[in-house]
C-alpha atoms as a PDB file:
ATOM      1  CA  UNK A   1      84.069 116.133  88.046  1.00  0.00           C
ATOM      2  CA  UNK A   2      85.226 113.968  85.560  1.00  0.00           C
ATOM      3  CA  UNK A   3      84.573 110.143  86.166  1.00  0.00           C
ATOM      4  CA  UNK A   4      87.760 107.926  84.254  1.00  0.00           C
ATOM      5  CA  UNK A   5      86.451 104.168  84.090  1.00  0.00           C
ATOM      6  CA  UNK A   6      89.375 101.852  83.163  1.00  0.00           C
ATOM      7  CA  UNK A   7      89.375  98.213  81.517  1.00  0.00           C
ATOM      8  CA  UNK A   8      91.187  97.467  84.747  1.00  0.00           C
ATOM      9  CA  UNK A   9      88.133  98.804  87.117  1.00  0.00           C
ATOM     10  CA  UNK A  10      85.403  96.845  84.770  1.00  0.00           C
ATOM     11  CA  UNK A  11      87.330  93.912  85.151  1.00  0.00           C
ATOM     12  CA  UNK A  12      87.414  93.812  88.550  1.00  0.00           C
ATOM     13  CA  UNK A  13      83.985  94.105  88.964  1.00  0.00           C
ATOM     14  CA  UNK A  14      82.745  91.289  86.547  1.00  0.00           C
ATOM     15  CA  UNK A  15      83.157  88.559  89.531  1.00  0.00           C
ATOM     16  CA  UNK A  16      82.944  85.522  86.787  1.00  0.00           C
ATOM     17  CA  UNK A  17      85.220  86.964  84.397  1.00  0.00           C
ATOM     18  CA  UNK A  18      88.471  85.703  83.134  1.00  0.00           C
ATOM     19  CA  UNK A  19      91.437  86.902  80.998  1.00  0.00           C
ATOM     20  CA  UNK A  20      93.919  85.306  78.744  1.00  0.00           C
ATOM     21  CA  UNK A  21      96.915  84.271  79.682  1.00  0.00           C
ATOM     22  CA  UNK A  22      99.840  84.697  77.130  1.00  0.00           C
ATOM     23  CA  UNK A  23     102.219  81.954  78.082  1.00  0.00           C
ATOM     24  CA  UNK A  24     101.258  78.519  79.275  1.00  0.00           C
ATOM     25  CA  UNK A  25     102.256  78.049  82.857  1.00  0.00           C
ATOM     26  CA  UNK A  26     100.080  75.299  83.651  1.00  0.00           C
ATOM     27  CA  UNK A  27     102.780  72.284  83.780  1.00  0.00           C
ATOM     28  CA  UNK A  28     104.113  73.278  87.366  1.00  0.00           C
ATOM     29  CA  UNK A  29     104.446  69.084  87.862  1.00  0.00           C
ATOM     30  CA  UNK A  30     107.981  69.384  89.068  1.00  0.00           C
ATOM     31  CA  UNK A  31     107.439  71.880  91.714  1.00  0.00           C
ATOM     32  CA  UNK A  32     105.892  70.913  95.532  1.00  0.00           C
ATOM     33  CA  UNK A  33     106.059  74.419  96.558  1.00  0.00           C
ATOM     34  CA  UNK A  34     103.898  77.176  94.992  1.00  0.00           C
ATOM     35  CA  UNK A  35     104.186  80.723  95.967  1.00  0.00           C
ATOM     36  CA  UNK A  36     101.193  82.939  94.075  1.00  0.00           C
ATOM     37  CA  UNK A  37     102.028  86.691  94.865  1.00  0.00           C
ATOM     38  CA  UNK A  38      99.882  89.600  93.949  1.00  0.00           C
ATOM     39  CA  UNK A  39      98.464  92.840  94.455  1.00  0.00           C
ATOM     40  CA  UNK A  40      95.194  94.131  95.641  1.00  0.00           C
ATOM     41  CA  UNK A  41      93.023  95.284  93.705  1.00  0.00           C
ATOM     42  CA  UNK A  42      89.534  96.691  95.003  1.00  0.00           C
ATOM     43  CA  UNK A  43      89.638  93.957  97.418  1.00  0.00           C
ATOM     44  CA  UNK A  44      90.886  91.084  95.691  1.00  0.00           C
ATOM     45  CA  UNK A  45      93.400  89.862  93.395  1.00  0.00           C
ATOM     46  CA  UNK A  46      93.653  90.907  89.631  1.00  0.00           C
ATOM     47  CA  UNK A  47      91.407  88.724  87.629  1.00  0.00           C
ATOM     48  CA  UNK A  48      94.472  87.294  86.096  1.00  0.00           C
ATOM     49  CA  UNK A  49      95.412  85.525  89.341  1.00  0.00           C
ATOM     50  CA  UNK A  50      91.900  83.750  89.831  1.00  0.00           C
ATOM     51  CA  UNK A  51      92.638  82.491  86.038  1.00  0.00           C
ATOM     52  CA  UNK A  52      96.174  81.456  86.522  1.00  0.00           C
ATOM     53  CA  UNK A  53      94.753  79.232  89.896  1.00  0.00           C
ATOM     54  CA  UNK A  54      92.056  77.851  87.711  1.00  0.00           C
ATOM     55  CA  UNK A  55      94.536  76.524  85.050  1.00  0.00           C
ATOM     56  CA  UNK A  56      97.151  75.113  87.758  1.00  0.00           C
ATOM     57  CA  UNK A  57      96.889  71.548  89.079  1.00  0.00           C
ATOM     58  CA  UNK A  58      97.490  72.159  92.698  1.00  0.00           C
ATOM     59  CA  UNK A  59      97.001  68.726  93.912  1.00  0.00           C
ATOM     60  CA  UNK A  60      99.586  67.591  96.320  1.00  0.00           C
ATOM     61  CA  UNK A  61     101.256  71.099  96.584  1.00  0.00           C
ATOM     62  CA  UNK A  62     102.136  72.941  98.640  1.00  0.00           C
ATOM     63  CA  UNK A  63     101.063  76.675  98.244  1.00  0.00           C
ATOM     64  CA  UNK A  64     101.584  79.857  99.857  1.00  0.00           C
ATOM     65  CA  UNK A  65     100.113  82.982  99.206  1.00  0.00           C
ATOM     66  CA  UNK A  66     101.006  86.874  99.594  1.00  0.00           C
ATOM     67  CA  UNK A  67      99.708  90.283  97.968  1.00  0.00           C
ATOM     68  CA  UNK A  68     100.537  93.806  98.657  1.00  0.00           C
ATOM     69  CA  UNK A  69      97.371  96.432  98.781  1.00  0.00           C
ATOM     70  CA  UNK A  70      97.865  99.908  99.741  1.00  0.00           C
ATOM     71  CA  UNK A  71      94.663 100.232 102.067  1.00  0.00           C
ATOM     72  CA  UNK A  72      92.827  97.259 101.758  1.00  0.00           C
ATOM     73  CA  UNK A  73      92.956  94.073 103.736  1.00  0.00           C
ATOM     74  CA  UNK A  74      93.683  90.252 102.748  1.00  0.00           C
ATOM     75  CA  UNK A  75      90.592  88.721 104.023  1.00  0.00           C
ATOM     76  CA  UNK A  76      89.006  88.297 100.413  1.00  0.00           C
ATOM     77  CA  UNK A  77      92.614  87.516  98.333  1.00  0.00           C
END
């Protein structure tokens, strides 16, 4: 049996990590209505969606969430 580890799978299971974001999409200050969509992965969202909600001032907005997983349930997204 051969065992493939991907960058992806690592990721995913460094809890604290966080990964770059190529365009700046912090200055959401003339929306009210956020809608952060995403897959699944392993249980939870890509890493890149826990950095994109650390850079975003969310204060007074109103946000909505939705992911798509082929097996595995929302409770931890």
């Amino acid at each position: 049996m051969i065992l493939t580890v991907t960058h992806t799978t690592i990721e995913q299971h460094q809890h604290q990590s966080r990964v770059v974001i190529q365009n700046d999409l912090s200055d959401i200050s003339n929306y009210q209505n956020v809608i952060i969509a995403h897959p699944i992965w392993w249980g939870i969202p890509p890493r890149l969606i826990a950095t994109l909600i650390d850079t975003l001032d969310l204060n007074g907005k109103k946000v909505a969430t939705c992911a798509t997983s082929g097996g595995t349930g929302y409770f931890r997204s």
